[in-house]
Protein backbone atom coordinates (compact mmCIF):
# COMPACT_ATOMS: atom_id res chain seq x y z
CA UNK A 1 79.09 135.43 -40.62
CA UNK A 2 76.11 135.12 -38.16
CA UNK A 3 74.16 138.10 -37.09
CA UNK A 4 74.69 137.20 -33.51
CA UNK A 5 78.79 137.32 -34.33
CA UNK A 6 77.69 141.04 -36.21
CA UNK A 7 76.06 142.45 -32.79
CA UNK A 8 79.18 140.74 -30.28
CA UNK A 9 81.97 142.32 -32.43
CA UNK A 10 81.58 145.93 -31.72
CA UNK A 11 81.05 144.89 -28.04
CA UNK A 12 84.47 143.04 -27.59
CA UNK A 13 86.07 145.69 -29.94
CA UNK A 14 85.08 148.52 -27.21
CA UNK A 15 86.31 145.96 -24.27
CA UNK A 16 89.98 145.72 -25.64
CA UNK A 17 90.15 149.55 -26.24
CA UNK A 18 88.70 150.18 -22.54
CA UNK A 19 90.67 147.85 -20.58
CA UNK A 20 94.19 149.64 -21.73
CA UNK A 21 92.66 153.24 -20.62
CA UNK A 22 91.61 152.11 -17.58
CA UNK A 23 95.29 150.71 -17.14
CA UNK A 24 96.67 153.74 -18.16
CA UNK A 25 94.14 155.93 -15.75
CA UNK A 26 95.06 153.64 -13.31
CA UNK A 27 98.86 154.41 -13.17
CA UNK A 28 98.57 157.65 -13.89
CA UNK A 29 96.32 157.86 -10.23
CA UNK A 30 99.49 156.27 -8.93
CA UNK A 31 101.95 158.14 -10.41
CA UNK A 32 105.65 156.56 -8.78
CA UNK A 33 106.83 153.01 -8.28
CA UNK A 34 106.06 153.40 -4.14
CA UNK A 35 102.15 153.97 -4.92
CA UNK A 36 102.01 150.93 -7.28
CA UNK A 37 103.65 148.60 -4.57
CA UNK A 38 101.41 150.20 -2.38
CA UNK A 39 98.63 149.51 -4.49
CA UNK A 40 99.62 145.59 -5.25
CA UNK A 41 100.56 144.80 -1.44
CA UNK A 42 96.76 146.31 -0.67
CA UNK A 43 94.79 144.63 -3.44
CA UNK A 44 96.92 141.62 -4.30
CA UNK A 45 99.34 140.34 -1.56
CA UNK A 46 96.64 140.52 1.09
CA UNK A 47 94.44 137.94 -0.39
CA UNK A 48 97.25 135.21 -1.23
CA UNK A 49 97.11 131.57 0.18
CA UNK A 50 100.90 131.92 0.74
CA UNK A 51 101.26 132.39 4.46
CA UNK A 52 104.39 134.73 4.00
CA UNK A 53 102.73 136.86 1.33
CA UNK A 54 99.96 137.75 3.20
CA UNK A 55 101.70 138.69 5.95
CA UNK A 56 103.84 141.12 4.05
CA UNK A 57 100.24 142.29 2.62
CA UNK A 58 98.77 142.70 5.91
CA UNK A 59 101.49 144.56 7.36
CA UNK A 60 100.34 148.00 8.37
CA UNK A 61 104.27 149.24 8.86
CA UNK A 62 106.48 149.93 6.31
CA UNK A 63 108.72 148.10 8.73
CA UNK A 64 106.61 145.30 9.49
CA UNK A 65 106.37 144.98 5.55
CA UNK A 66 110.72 144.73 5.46
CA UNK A 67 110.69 142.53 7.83
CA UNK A 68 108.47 140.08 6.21
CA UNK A 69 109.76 140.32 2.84
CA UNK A 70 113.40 139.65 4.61
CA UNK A 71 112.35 136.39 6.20
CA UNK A 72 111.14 135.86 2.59
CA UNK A 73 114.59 136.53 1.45
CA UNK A 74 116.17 134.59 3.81
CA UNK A 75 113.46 131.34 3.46
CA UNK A 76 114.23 131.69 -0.60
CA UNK A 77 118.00 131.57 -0.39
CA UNK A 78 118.23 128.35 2.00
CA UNK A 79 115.45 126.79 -0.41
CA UNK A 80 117.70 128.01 -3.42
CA UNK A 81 120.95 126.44 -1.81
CA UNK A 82 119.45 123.27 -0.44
CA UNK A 83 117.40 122.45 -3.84
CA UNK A 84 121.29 122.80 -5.60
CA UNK A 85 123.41 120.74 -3.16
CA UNK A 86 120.30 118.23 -3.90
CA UNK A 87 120.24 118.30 -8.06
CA UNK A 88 124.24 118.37 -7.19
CA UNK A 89 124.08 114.86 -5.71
CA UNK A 90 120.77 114.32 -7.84
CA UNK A 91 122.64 114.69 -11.55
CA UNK A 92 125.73 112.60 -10.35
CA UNK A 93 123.65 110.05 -10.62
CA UNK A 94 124.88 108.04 -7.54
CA UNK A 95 124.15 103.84 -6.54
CA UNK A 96 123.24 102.16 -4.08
CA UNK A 97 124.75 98.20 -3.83
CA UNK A 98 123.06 95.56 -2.47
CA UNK A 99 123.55 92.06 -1.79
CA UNK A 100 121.63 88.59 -1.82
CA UNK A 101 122.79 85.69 -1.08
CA UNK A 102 120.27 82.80 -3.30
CA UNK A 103 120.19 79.24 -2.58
CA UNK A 104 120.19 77.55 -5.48
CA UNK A 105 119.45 74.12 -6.38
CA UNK A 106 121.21 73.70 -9.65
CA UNK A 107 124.08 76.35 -11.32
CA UNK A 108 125.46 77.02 -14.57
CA UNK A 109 129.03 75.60 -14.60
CA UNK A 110 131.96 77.93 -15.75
CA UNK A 111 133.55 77.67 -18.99
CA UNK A 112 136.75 75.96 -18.55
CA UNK A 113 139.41 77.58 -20.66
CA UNK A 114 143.12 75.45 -20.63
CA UNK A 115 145.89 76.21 -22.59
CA UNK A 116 149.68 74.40 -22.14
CA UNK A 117 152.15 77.04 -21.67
CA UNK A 118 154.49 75.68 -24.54
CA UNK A 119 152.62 77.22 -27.78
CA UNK A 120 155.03 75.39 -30.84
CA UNK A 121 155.89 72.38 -30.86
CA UNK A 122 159.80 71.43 -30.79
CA UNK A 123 159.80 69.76 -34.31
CA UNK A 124 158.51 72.78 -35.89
CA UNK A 125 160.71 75.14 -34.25
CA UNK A 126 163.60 75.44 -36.75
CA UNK A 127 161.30 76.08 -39.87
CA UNK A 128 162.30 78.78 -41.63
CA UNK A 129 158.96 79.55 -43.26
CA UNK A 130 155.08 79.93 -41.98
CA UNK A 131 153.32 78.07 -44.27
CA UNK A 132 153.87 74.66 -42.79
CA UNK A 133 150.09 73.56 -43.94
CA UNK A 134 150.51 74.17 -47.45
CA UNK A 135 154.78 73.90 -48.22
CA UNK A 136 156.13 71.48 -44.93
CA UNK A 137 159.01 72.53 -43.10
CA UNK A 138 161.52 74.11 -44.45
CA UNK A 139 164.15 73.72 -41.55
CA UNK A 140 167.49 76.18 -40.73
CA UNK A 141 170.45 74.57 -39.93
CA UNK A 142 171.00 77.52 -36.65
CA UNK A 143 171.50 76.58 -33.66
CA UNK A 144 169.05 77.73 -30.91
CA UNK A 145 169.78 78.60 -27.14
CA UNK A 146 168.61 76.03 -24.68
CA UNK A 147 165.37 77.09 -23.05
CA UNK A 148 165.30 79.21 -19.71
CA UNK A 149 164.75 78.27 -16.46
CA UNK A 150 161.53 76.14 -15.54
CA UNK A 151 159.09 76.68 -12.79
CA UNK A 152 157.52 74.49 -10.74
CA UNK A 153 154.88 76.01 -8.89
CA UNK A 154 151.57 77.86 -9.64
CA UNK A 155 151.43 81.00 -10.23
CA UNK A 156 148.46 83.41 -11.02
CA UNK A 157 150.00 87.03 -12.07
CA UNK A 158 147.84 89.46 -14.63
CA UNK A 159 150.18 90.26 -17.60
CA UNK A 160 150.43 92.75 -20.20
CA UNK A 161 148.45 92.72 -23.07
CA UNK A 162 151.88 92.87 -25.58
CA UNK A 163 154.35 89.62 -24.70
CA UNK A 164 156.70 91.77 -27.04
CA UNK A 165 156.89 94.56 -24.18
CA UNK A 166 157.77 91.65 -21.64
CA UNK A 167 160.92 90.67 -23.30
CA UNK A 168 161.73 94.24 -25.39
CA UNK A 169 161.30 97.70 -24.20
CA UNK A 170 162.23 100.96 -25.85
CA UNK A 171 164.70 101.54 -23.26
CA UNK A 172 166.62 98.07 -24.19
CA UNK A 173 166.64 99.10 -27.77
CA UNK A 174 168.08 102.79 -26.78
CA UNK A 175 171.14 101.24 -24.44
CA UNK A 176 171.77 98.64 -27.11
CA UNK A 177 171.05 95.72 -24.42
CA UNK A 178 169.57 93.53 -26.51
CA UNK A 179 171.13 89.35 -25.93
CA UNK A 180 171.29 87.42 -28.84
CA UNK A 181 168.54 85.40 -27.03
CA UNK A 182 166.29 88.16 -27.13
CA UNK A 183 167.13 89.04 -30.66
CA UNK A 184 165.86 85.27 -31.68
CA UNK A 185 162.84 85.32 -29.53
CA UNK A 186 161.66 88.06 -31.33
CA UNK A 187 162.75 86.83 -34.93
CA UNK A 188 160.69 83.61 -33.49
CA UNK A 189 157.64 86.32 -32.18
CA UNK A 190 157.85 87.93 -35.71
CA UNK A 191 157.25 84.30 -37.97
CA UNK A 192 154.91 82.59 -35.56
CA UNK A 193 152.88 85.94 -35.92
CA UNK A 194 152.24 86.27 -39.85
CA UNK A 195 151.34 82.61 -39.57
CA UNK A 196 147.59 82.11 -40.05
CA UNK A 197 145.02 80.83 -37.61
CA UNK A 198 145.66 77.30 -39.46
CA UNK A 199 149.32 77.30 -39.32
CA UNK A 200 149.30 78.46 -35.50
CA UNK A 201 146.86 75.55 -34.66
CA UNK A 202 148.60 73.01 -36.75
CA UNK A 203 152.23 73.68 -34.92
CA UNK A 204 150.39 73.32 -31.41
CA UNK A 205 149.56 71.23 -29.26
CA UNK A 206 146.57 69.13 -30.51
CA UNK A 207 143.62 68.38 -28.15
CA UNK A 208 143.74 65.25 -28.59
CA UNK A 209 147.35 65.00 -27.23
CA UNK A 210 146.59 67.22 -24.60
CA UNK A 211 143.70 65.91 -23.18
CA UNK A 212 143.85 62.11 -21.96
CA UNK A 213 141.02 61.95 -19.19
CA UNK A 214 137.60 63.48 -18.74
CA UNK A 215 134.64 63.36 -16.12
CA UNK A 216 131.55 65.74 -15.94
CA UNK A 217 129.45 65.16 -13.04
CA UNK A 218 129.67 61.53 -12.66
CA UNK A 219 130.05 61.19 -16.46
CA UNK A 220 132.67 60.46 -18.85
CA UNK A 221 133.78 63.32 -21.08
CA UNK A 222 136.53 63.91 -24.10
CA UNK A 223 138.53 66.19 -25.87
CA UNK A 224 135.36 66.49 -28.37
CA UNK A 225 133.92 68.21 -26.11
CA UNK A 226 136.73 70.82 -25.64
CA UNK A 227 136.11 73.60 -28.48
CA UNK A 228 139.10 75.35 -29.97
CA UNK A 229 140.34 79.18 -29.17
CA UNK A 230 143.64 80.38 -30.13
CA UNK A 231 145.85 82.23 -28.30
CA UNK A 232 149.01 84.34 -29.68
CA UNK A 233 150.52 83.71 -26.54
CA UNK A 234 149.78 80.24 -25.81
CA UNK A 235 148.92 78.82 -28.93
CA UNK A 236 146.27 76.38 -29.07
CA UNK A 237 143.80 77.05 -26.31
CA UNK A 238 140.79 74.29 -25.42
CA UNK A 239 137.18 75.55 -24.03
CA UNK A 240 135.10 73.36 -21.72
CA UNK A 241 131.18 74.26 -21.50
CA UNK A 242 131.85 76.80 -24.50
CA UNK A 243 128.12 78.27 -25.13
CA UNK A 244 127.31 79.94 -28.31
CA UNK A 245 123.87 80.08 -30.08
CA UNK A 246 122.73 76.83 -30.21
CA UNK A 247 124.00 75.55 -27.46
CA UNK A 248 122.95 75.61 -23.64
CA UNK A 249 125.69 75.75 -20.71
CA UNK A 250 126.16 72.81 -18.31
CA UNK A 251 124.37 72.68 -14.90
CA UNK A 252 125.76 71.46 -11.90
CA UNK A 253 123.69 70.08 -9.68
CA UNK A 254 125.77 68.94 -6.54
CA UNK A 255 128.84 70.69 -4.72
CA UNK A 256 131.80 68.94 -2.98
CA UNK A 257 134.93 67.55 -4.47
CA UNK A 258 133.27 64.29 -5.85
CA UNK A 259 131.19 66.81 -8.51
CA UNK A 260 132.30 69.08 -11.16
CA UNK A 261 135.33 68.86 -14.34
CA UNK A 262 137.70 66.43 -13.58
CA UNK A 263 140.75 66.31 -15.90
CA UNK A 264 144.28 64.54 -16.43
CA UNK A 265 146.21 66.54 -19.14
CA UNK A 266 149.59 65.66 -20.99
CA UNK A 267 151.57 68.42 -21.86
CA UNK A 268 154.32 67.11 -23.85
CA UNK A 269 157.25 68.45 -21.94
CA UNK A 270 159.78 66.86 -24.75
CA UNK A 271 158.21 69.05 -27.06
CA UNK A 272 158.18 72.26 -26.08
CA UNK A 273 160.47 75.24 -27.27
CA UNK A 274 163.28 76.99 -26.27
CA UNK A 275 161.85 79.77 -25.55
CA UNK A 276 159.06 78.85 -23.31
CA UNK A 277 160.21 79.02 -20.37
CA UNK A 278 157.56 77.90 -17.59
CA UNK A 279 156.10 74.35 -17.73
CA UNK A 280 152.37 73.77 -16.99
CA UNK A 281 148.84 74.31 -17.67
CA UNK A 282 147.19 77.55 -18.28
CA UNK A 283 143.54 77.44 -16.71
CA UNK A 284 140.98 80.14 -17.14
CA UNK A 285 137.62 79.73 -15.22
CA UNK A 286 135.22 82.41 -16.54
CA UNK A 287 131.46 82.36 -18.05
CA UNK A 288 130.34 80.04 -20.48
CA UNK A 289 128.88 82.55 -22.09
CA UNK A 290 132.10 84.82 -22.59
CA UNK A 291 135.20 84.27 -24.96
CA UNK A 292 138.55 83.51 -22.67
CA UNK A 293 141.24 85.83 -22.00
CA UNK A 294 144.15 83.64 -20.89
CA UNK A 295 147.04 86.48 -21.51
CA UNK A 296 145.14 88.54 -18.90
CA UNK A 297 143.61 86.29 -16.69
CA UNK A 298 144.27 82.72 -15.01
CA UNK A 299 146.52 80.74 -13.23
CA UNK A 300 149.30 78.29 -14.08
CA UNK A 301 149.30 74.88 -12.92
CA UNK A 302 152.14 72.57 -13.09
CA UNK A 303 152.29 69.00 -13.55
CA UNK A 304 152.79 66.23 -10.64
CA UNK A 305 150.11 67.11 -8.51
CA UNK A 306 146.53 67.11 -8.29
CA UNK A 307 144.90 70.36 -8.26
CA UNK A 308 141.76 71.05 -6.99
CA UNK A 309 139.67 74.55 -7.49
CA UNK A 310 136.65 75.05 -5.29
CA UNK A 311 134.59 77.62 -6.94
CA UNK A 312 131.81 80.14 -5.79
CA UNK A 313 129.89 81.92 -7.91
CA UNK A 314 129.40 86.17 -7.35
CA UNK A 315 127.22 88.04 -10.22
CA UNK A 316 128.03 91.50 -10.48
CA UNK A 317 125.05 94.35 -12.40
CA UNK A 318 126.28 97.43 -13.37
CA UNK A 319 123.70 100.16 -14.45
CA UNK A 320 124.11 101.84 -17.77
CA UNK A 321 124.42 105.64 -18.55
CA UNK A 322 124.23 107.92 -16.84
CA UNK A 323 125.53 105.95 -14.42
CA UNK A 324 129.15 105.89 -12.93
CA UNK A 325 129.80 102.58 -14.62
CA UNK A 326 128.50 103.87 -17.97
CA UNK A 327 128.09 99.48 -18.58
CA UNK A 328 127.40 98.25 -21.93
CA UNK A 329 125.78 94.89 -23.44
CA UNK A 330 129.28 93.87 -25.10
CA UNK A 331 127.12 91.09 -27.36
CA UNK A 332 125.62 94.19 -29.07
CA UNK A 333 128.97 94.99 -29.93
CA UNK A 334 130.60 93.68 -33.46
CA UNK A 335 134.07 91.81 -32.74
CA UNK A 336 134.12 92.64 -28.81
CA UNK A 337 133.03 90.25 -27.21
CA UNK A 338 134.72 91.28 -23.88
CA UNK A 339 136.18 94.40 -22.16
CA UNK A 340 139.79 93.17 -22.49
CA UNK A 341 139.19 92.32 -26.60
CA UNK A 342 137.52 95.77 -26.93
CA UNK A 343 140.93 97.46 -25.26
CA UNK A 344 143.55 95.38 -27.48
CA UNK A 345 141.70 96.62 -30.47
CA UNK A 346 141.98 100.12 -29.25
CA UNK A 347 145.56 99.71 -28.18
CA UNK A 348 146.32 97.94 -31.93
CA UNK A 349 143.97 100.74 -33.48
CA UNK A 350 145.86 103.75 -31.83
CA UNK A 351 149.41 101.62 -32.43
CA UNK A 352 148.57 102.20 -35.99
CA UNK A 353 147.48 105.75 -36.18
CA UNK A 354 150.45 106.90 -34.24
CA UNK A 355 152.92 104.07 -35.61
CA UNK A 356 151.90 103.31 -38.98
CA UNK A 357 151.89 99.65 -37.43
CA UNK A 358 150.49 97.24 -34.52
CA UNK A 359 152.20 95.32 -31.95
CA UNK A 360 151.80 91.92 -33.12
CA UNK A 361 152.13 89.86 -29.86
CA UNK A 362 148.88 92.03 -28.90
CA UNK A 363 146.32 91.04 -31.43
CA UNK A 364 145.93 90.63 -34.85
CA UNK A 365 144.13 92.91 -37.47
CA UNK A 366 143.99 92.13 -40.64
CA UNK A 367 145.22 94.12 -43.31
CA UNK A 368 147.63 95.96 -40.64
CA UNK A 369 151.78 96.28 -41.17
CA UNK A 370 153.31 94.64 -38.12
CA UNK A 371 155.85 96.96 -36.42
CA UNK A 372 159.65 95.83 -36.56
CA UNK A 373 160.27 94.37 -32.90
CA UNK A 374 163.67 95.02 -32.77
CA UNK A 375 163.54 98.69 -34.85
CA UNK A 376 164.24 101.61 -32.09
CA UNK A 377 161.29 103.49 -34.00
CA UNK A 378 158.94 100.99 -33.51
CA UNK A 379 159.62 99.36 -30.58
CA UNK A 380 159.55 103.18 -28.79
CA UNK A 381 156.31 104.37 -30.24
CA UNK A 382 154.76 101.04 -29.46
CA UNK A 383 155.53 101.93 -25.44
CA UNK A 384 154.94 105.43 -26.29
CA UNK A 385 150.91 104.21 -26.73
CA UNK A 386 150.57 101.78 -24.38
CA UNK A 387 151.83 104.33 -21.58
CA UNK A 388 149.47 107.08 -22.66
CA UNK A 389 146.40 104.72 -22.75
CA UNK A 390 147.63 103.63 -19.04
CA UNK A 391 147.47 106.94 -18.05
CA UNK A 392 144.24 107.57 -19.42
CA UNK A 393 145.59 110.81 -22.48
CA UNK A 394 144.25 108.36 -25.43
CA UNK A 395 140.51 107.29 -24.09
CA UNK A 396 139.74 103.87 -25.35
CA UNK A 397 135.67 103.60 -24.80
CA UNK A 398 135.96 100.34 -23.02
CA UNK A 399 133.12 100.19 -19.74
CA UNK A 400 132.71 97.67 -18.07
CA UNK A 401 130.05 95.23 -18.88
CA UNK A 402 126.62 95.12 -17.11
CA UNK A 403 126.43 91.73 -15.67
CA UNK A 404 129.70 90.05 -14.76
CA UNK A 405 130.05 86.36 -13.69
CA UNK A 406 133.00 86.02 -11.68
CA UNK A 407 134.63 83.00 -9.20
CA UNK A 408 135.88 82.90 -6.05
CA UNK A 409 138.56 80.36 -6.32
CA UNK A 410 140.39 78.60 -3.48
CA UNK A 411 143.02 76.11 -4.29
CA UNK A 412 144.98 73.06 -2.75
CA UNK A 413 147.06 70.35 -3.93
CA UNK A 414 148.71 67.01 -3.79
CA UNK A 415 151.41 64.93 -4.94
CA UNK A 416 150.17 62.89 -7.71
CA UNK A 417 150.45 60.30 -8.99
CA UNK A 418 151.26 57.87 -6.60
CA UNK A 419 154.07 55.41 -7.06
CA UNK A 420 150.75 52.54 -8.15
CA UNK A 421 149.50 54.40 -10.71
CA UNK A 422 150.71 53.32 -13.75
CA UNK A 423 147.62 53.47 -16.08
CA UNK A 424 145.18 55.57 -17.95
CA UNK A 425 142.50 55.13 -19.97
CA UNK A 426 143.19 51.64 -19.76
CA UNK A 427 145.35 51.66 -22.77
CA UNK A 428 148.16 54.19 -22.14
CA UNK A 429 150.85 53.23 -20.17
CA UNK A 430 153.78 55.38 -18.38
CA UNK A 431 156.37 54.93 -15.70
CA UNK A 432 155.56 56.88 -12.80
CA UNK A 433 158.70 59.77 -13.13
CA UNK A 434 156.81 60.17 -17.18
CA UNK A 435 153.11 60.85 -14.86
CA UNK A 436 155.13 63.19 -12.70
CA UNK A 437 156.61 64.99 -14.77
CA UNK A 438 154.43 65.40 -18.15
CA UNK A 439 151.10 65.00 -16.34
CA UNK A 440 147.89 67.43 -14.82
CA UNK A 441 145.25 66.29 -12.98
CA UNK A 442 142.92 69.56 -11.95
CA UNK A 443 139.40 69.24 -10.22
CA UNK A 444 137.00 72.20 -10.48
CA UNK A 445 134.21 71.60 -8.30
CA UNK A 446 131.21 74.07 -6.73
CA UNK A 447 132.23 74.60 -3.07
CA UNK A 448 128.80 75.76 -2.69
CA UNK A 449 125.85 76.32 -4.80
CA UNK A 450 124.80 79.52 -2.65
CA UNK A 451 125.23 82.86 -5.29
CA UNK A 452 126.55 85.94 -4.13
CA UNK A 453 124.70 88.40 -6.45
CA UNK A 454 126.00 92.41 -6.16
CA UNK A 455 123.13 94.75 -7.56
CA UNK A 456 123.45 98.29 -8.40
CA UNK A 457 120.09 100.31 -7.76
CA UNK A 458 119.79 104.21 -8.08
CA UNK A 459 119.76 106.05 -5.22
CA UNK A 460 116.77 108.82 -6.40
CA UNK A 461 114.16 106.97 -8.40
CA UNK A 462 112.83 109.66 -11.48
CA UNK A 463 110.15 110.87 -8.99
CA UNK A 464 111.97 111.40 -6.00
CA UNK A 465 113.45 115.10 -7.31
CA UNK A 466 109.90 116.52 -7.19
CA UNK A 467 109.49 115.20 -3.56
CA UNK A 468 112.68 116.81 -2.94
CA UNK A 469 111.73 119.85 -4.44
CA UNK A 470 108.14 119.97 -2.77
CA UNK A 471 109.96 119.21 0.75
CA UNK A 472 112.26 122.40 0.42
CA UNK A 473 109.45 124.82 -1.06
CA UNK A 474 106.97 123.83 1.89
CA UNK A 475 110.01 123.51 4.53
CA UNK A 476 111.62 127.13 3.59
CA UNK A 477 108.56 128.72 1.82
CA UNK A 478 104.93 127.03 2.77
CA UNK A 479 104.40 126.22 -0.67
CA UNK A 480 102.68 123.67 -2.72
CA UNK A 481 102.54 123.38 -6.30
CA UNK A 482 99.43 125.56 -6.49
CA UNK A 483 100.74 128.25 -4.17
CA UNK A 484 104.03 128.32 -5.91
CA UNK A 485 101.62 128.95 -9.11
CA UNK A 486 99.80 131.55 -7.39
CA UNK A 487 103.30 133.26 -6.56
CA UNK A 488 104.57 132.86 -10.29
CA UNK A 489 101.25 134.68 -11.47
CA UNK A 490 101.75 137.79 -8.81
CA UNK A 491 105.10 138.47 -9.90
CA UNK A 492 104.21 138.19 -13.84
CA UNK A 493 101.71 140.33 -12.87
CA UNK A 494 103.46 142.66 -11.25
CA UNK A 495 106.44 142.89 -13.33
CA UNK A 496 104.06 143.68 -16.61
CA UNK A 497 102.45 146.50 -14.84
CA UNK A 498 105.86 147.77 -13.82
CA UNK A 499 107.03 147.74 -17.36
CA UNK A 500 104.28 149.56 -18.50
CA UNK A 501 104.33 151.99 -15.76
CA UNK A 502 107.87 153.05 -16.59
CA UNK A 503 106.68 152.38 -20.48
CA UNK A 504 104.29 155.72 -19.83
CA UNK A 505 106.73 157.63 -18.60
């Protein structure tokens, strides 16, 4: 230790025990709680840069002092209520949506998803076992009821996600209701379901079958350049402009019906099923970038006509959490690639937990027991689920994405073929009631190439709460950050002398 620390020790030592007794001496000069706000109002209030506390300080009535301190009051409780209805609004965390409308010279053409409604083919309808890859079919002599009744216009409708609950429903089961029809469409449901992804594809409707006549953009296309997706409800889907990781989506660079995806499909009307009971073309128009959900989305298309789909593009962001929307990045997510995937596998997960079994027209999960479709049990606790997700009592943590790509699609059509039109492809011939009747051709073509794009913004940027806050102190109070220091410091201050006031006592 230094010598100059030595001679400074005893000095500070005295200072701490003086500055207590003159405290103490001090208080006991002012010996009630009236002469110590006397004494802080004279020595304290009167030289504050608040405008209100020195006015209180300088009063030189008791009155004038109350009435000061009340328009104090008064100034703190509207800055106290208007600073809550503000971090009210503030913590909700609202939006703001804007528009803009960009001209574009060049856009990214949708993924065109098509599926034909008939998901079997009619030869392998009558085998008895679901390993048609590996064993052939083994066919049942049974007769089957003829199919339902067709129609013949489009349609666009969104379904449920189980095909089980449009046929079957617990009530049926219950009030024994149940045709013989039904009872063999779900026998059918039940062995096209443990198939696997092979079998399905192999019973289906091959692209190559499907898919006669293609044209991109003033050049020729073909069903290699459709990539597979399988559907439980319309077996063997096709993908046009499919973009995964190594490959880049398809511009279009002009607009008008002379651009764009043009298509002539066959759909093999002399092979589909009994139990399909619609004929036509399932299309899906949606981002390259996203897998297809035909059992939610799309519109049917039948055959003898040509169907054209003008498209315009709208891009939707969402902001994440806090926000409303709570979006998420659904490509950081492992097997949910979509908001509809993500709720079948909540719906199949809570099937099983409350079922001991999934529906399996909704999705499949490996390593799952199927329900029974035609058990009371099953069928009931099945609807049971799907009800209480609808109504929101078993939370599935399914937000919507952050950026949606979405179409505005306006269609027309007309009669096609014409009576001279006997030829395709050069090589395939067919008599014009075969074109009519087995026969697509869809055009889907950019109207415009102008892009609606919807952006969520916050409404209070980070920042904006302490302008709010500073408007409301100086509005109610005449205070500014330093002031409103100031104030903090006389009320510490005067609260510690209070407590040891009362502490001597």
């Amino acid at each position: 230790m230094s010598s100059w620390q030595k001679k400074l020790d005893p000095f500070f030592l005295e200072l701490n025990e003086t500055i207590p007794k003159y405290r103490q001496k001090m208080f006991r000069v002012n010996s009630s709680p009236p002469k110590l706000f006397n004494f802080v109002t004279d020595h304290v209030l009167k030289d504050s840069s608040i405008p209100i506390i020195s006015q209180i300080g300088n009063a030189r009535t008791k009155i004038g002092k109350g009435l000061w301190f009340f328009i104090l009051l008064i100034g703190l409780i509207a800055c106290i209520y208007q600073t809550q209805r503000f971090l009210n609004i503030y913590l909700s965390y609202p939006v703001v949506i804007t528009l803009e409308e960009k001209q574009n010279t060049a856009l990214n053409f949708p993924g065109i998803t098509i599926c034909n409604l008939n998901r079997m083919k009619y030869e392998y309808e009558r085998c008895e076992n679901s390993d048609i890859i590996e064993r052939g079919c083994i066919r049942s002599n049974s007769m089957r009821p003829p199919g339902g009744m067709f129609h013949t216009h489009p349609s666009k409708s969104k379904n449920h996600f189980s095909e089980r609950r449009d046929t079957i429903s617990c009530l049926n089961v219950k009030n024994k209701t149940i045709g013989d029809k039904t009872k063999m469409k779900m026998e059918f449901l039940s062995k096209y379901m443990i198939m696997n992804e092979a079998n399905r594809e192999f019973v289906g409707h091959q692209a190559s079958d499907l898919i006669k006549y293609c044209w991109f953009d003033g050049k020729p296309c073909s069903h290699m350049d459709f990539a597979h997706f399988p559907s439980l409800r319309y077996g063997n889907c096709y993908v046009f402009n499919k973009v995964d990781g190594s490959k880049l989506p398809l511009k279009s660079t002009l607009e008008g019906y002379i651009s764009g995806l043009e298509l002539v499909t066959n759909l093999e009307v002399e092979q589909y099923i009994s139990f399909t009971s619609s004929i036509g073309l399932r299309v899906l128009i949606h981002d390259a970038t996203e897998e297809p959900n035909p059992e939610e989305e799309g519109i049917n298309i039948n055959p003898g006509f040509e169907t054209s789909i003008a498209l315009k593009q709208t891009v939707i962001e969402r902001l994440p959490a806090p926000y409303r929307d709570r979006c998420i990045n659904y490509l950081t997510r492992v097997n949910q690639s979509n908001e509809g995937e993500c709720m079948k596998i909540c719906l199949q997960e809570q099937s099983f937990q409350m079922c001991d079994c999934i529906d399996p027209t909704v999705m499949i999960l490996p390593g799952l027991k199927h329900c029974n479709l035609l058990d009371e049990t099953d069928v009931c606790c099945l609807d049971s689920v799907q009800d209480r997700i609808a109504l929101g009592d078993l939370p599935c943590d399914c937000p919507l994405p952050c950026t949606t790509t979405s179409y505005e699609e306006e269609l027309s059509k007309a009669l096609w073929p014409s009576k001279s039109v006997y030829i395709l492809n050069r090589t395939d011939y067919y008599t014009f009631d075969y074109l009519k009747n087995n026969y697509v051709f869809l055009k889907v073509f950019y109207s415009t190439l102008i892009q609606n794009v919807y952006t969520q913004l916050p409404m209070f940027e980070e920042c904006e709460i302490f302008s709010h806050l500073g408007g409301e102190l100086g509005l109610w109070l005449g205070l500014t950050l330093f002031a409103l220091l100031e104030l903090i410091e006389v009320v510490i201050y005067f609260c510690n002398d209070l407590q040891g006031y009362f502490a001597m006592k």
